[in-house]
PDB file of N, CA and C in Angstrom:
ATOM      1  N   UNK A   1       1.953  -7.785  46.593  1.00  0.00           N
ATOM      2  CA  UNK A   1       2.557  -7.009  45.536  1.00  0.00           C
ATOM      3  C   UNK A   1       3.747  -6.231  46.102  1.00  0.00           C
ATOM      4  N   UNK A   2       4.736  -6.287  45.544  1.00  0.00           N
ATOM      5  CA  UNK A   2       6.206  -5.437  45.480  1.00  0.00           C
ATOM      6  C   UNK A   2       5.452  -4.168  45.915  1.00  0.00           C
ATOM      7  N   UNK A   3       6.606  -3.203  46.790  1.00  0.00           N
ATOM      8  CA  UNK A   3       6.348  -2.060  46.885  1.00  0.00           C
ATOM      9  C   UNK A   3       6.903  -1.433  45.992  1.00  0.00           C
ATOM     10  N   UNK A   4       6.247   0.152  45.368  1.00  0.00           N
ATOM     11  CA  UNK A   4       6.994   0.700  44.453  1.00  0.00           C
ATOM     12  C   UNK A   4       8.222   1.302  44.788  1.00  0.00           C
ATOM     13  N   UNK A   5       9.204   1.309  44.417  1.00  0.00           N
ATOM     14  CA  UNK A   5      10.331   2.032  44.373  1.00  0.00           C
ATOM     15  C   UNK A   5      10.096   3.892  44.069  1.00  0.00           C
ATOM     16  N   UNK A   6      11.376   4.297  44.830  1.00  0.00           N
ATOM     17  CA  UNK A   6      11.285   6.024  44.164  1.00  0.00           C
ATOM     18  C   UNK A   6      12.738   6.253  44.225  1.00  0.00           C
ATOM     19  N   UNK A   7      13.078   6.979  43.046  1.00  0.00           N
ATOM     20  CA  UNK A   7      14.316   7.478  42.526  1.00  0.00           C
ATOM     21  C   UNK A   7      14.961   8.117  43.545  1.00  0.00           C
ATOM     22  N   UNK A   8      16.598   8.265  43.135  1.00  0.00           N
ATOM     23  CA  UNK A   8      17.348   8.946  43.632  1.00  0.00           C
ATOM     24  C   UNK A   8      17.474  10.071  43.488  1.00  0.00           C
ATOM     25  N   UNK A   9      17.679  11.457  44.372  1.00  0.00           N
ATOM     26  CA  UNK A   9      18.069  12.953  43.735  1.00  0.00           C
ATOM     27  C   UNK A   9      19.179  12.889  43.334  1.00  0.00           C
ATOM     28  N   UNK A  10      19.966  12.416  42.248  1.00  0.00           N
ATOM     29  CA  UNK A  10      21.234  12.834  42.229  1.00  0.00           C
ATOM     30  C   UNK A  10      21.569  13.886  41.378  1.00  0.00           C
ATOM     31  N   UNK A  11      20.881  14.004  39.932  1.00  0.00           N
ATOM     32  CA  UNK A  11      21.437  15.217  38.980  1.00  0.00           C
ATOM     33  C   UNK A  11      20.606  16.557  38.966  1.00  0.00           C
ATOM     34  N   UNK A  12      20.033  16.910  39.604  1.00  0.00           N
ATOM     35  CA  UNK A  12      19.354  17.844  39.847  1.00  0.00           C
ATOM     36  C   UNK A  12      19.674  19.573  39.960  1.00  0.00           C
ATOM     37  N   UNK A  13      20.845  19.240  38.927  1.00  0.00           N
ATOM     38  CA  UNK A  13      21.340  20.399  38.668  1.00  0.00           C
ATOM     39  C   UNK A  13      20.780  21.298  37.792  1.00  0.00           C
ATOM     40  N   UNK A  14      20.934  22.648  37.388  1.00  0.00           N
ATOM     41  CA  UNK A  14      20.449  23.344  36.172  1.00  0.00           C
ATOM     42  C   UNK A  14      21.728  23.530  35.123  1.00  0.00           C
ATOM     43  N   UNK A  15      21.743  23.625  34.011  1.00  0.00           N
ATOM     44  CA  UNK A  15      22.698  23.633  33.047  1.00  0.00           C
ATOM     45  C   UNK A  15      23.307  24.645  33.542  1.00  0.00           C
ATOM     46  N   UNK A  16      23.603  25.796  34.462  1.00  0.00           N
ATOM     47  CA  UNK A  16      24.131  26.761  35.098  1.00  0.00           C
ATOM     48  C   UNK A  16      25.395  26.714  35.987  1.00  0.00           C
ATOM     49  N   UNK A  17      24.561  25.639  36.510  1.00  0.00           N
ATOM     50  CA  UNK A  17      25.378  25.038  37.748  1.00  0.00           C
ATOM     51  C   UNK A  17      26.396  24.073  37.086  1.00  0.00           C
ATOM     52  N   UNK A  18      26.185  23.304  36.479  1.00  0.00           N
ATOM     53  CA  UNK A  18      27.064  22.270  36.141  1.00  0.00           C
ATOM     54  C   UNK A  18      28.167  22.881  34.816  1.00  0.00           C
ATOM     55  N   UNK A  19      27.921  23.783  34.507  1.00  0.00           N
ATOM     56  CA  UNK A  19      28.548  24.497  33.486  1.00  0.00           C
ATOM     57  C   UNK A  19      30.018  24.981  34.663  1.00  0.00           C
ATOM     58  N   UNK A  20      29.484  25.333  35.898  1.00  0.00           N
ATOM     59  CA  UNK A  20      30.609  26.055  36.764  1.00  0.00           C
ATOM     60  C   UNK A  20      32.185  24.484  37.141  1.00  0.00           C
ATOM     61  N   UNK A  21      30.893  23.379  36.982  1.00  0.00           N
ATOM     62  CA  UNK A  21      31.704  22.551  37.643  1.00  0.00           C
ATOM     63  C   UNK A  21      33.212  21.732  36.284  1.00  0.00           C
ATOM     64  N   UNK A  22      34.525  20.895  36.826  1.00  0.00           N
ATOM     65  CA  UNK A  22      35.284  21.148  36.488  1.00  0.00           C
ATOM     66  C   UNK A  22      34.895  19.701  35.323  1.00  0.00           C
ATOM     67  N   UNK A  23      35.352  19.074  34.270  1.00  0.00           N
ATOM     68  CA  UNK A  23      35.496  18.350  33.653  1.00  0.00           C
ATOM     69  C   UNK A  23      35.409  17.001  34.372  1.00  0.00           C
ATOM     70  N   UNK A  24      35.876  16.261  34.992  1.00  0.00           N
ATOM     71  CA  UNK A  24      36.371  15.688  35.826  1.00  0.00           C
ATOM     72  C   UNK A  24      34.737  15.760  36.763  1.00  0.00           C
ATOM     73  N   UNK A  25      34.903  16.778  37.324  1.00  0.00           N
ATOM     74  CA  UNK A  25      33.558  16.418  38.769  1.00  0.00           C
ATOM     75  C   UNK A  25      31.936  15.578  37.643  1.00  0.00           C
ATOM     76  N   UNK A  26      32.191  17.186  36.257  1.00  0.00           N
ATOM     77  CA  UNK A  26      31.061  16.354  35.408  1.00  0.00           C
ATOM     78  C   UNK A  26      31.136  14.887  35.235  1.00  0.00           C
ATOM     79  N   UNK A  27      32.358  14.368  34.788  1.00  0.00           N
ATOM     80  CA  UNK A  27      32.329  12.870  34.405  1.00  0.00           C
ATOM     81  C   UNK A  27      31.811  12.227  35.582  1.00  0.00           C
ATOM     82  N   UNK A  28      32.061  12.433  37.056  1.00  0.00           N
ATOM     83  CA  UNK A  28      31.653  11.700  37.956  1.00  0.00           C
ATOM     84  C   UNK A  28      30.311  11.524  38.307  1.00  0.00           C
ATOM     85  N   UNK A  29      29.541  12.876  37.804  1.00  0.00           N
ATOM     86  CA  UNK A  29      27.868  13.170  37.743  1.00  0.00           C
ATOM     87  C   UNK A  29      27.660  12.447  36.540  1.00  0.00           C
ATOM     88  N   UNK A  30      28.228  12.040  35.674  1.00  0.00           N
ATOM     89  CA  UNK A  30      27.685  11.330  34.666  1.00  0.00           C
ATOM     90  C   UNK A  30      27.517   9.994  35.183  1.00  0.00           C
ATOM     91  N   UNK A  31      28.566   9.635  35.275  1.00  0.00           N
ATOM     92  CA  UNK A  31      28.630   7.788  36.064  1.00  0.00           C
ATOM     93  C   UNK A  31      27.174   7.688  37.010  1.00  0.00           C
ATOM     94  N   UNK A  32      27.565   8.527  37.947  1.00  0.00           N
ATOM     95  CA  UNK A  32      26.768   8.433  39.164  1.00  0.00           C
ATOM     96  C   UNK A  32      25.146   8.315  38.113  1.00  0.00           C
ATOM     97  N   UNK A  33      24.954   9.320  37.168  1.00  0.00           N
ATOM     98  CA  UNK A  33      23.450   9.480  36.375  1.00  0.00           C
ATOM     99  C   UNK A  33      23.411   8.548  35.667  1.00  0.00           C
ATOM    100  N   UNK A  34      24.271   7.831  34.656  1.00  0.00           N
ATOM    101  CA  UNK A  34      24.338   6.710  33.866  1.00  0.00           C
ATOM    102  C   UNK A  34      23.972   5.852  35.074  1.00  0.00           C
ATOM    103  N   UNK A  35      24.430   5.086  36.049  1.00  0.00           N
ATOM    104  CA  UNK A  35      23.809   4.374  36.963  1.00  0.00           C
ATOM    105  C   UNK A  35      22.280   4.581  37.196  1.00  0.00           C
ATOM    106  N   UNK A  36      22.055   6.034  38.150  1.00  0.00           N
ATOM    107  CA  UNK A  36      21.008   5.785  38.388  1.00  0.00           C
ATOM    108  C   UNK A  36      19.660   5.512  37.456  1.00  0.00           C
ATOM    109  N   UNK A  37      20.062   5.838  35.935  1.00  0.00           N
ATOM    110  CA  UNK A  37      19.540   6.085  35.030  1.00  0.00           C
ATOM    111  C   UNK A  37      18.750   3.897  34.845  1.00  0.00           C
ATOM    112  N   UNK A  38      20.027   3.349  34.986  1.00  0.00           N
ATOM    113  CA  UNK A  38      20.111   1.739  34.474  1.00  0.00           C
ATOM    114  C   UNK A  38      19.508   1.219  35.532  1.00  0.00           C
ATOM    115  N   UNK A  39      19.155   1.601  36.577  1.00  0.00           N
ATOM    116  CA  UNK A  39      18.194   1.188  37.949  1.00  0.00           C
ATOM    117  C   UNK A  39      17.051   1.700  37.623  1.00  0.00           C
ATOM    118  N   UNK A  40      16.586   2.632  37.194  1.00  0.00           N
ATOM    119  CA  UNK A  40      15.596   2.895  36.854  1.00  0.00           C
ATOM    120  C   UNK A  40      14.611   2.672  36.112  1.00  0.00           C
ATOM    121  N   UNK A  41      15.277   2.009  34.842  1.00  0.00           N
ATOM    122  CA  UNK A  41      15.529   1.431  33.715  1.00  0.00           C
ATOM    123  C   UNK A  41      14.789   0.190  34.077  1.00  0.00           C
ATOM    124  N   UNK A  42      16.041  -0.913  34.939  1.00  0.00           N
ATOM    125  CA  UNK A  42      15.388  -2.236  35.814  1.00  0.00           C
ATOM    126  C   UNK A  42      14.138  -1.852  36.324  1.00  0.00           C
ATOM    127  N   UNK A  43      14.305  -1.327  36.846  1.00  0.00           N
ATOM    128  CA  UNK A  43      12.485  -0.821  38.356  1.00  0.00           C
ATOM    129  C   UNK A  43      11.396  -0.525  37.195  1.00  0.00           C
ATOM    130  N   UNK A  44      11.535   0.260  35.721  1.00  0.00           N
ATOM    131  CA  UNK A  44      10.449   0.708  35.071  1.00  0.00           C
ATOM    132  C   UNK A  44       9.955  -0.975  34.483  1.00  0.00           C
ATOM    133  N   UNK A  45      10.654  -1.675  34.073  1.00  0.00           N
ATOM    134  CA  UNK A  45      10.617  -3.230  33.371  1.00  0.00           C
ATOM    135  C   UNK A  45       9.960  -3.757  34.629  1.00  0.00           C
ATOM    136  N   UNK A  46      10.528  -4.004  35.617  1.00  0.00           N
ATOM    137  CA  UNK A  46       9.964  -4.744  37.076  1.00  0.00           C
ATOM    138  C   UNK A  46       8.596  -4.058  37.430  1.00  0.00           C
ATOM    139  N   UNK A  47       8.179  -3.192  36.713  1.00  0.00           N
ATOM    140  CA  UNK A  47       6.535  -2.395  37.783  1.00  0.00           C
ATOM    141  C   UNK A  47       7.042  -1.966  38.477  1.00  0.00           C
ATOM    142  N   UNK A  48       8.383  -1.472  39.405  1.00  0.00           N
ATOM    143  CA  UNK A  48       8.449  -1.240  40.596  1.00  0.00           C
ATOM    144  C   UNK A  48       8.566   0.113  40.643  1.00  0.00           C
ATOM    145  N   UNK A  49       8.465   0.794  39.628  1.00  0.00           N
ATOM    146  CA  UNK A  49       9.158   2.361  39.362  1.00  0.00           C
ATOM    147  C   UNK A  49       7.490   3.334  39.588  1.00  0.00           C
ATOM    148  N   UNK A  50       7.887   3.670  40.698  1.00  0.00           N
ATOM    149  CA  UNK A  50       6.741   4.469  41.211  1.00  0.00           C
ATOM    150  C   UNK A  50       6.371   5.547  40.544  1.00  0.00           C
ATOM    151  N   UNK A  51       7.498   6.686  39.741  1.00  0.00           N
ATOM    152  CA  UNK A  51       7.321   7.464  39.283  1.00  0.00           C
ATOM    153  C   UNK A  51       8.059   7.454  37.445  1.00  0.00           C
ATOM    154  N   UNK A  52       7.201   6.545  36.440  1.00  0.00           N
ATOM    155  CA  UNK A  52       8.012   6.509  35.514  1.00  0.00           C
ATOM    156  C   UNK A  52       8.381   7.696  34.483  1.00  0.00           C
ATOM    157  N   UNK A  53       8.069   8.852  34.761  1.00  0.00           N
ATOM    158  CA  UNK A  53       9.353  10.070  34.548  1.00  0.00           C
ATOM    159  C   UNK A  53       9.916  10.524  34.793  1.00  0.00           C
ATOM    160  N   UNK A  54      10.648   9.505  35.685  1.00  0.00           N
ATOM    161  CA  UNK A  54      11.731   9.868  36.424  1.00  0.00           C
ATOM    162  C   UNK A  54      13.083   9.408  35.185  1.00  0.00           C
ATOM    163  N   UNK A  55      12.619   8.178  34.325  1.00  0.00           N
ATOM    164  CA  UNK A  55      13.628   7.454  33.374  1.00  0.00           C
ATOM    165  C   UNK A  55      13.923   9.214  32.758  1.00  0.00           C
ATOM    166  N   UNK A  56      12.682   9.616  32.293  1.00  0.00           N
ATOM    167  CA  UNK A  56      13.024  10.538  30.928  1.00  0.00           C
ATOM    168  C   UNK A  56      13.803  11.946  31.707  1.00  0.00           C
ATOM    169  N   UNK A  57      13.531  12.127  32.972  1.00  0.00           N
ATOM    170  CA  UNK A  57      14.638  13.116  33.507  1.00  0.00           C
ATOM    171  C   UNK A  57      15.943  12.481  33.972  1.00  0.00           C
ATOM    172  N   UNK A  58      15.767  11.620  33.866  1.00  0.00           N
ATOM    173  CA  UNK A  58      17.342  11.107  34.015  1.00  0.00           C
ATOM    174  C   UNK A  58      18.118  10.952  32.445  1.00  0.00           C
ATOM    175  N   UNK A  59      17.401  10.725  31.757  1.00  0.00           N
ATOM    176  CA  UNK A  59      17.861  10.525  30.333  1.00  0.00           C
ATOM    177  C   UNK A  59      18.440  12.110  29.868  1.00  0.00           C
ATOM    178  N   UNK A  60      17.544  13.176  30.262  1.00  0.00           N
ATOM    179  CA  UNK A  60      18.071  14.231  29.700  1.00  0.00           C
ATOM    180  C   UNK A  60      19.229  14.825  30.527  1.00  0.00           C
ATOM    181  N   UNK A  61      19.079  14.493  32.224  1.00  0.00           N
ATOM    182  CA  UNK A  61      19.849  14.649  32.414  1.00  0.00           C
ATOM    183  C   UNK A  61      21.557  14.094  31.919  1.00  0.00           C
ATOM    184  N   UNK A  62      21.673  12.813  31.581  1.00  0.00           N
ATOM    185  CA  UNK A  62      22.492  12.866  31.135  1.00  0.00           C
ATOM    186  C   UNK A  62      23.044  13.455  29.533  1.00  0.00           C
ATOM    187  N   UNK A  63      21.964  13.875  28.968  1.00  0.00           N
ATOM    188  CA  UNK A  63      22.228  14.115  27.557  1.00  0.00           C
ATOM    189  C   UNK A  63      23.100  15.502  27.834  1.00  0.00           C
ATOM    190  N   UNK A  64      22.321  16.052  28.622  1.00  0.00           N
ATOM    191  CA  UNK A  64      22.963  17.871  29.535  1.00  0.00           C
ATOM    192  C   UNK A  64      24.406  17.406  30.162  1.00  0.00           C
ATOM    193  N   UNK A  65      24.601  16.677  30.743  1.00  0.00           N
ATOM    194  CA  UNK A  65      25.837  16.470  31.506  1.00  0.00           C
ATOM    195  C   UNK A  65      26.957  16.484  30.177  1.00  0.00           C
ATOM    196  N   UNK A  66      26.453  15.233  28.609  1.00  0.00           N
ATOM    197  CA  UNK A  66      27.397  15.352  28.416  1.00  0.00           C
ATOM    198  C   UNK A  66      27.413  16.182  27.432  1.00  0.00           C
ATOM    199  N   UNK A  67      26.514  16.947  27.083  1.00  0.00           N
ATOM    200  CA  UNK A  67      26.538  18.461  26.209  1.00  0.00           C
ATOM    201  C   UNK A  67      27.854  19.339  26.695  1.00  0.00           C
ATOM    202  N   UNK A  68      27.233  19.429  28.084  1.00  0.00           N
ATOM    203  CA  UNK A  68      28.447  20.279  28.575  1.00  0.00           C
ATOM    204  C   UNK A  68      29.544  19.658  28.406  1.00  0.00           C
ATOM    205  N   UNK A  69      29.851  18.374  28.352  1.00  0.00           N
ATOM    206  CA  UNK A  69      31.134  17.930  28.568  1.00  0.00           C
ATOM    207  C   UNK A  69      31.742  18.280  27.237  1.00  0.00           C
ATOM    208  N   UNK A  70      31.340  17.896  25.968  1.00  0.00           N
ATOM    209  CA  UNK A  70      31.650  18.240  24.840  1.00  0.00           C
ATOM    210  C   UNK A  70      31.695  19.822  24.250  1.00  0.00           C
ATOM    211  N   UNK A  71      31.172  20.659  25.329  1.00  0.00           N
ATOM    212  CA  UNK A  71      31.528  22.514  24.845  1.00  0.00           C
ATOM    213  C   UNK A  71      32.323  22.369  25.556  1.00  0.00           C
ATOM    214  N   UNK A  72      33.217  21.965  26.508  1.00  0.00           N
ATOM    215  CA  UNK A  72      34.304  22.347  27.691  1.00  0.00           C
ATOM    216  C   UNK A  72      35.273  21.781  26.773  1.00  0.00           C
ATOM    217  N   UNK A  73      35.179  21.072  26.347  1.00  0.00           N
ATOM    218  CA  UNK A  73      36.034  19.671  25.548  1.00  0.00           C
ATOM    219  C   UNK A  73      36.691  20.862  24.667  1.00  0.00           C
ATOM    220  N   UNK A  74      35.435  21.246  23.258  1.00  0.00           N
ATOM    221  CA  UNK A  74      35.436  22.084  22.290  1.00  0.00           C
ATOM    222  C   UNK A  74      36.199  23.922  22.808  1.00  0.00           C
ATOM    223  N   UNK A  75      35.995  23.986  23.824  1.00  0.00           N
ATOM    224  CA  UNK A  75      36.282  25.790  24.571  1.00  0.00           C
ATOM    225  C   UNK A  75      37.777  26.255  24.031  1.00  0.00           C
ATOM    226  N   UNK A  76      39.028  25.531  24.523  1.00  0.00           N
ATOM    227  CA  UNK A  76      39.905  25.467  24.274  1.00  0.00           C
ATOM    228  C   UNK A  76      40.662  25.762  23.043  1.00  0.00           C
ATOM    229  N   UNK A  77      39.982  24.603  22.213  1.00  0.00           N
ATOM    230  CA  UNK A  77      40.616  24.707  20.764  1.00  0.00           C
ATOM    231  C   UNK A  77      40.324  25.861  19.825  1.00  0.00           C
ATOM    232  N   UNK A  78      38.903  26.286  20.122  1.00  0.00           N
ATOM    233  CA  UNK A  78      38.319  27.464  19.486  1.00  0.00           C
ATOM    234  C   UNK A  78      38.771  29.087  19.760  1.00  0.00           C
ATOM    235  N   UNK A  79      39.764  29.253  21.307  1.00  0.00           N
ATOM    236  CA  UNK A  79      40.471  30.216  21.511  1.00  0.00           C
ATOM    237  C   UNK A  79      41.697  29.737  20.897  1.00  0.00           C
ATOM    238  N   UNK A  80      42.455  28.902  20.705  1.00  0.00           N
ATOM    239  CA  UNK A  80      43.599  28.428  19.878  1.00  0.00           C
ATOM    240  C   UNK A  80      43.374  28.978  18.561  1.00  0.00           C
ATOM    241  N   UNK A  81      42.770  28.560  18.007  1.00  0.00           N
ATOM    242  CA  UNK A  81      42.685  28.855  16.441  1.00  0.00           C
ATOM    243  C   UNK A  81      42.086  30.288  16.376  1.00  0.00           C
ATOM    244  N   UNK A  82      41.375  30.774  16.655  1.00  0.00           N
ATOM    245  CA  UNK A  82      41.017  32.726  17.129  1.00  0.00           C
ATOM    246  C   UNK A  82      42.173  32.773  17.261  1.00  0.00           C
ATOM    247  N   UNK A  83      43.375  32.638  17.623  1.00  0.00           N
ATOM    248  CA  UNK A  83      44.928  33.193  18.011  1.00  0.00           C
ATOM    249  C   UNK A  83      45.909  32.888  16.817  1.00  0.00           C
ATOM    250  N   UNK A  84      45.486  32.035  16.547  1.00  0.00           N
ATOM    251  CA  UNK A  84      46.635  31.703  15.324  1.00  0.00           C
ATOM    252  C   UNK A  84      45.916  32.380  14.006  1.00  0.00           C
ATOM    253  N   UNK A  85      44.227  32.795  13.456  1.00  0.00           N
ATOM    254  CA  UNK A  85      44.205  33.490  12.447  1.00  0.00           C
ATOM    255  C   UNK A  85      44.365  34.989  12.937  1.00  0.00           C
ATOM    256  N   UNK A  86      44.643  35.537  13.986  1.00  0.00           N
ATOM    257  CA  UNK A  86      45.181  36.604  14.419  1.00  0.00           C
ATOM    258  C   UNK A  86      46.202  37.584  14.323  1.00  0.00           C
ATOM    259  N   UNK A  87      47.463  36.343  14.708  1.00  0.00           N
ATOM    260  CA  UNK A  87      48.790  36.466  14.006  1.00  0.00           C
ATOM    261  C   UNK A  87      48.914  36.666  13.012  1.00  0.00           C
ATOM    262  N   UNK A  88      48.453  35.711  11.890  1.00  0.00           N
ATOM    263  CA  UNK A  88      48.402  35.872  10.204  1.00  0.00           C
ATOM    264  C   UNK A  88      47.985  37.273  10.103  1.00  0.00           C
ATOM    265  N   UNK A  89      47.268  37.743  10.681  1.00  0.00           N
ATOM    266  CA  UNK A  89      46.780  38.850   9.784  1.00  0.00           C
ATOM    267  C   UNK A  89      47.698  40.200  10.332  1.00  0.00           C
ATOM    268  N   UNK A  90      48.209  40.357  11.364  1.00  0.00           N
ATOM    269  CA  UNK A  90      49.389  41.283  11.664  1.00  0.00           C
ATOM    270  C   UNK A  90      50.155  41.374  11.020  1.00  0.00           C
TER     271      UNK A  90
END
């Protein structure tokens, strides 16, 4: 019998931490988690996945990666428009 496989540490961040990091570094923690996520994925189908909640923390991890990505996305525009109904009212 196959030996079981065991996951990678890669996203093991807290929504804290990754909140500090820049747009850009997130997308690269995403790739890197979308990967390890699709190996895991393979290994849970193959039996080989030693620890199978490892899929569902990788899954949220990426759901968190791209939460944040979409408030960083959103940050910007929402001080824009706070500035422009500002003006109007002066």
């Amino acid at each position: 019998m196959a030996d079981k496989k065991t996951t990678k540490k890669t996203v093991t961040n807290s929504a804290a931490d990754l909140r500090k990091l820049s747009v850009e570094e997130l997308q690269k923690q995403l790739q890197t988690a979308r990967a390890d996520l699709l190996e895991a994925q393979k290994s849970l189908k193959a039996n080989e996945l030693a620890n199978p909640h490892a899929v569902t923390k990788l899954r949220k991890d990426v759901a968190r990666i791209l939460t944040i990505i979409t408030a960083k996305a959103k940050q910007p525009n929402k001080e824009n428009s706070e500035n422009s109904n500002n003006e109007g009212k002066e």
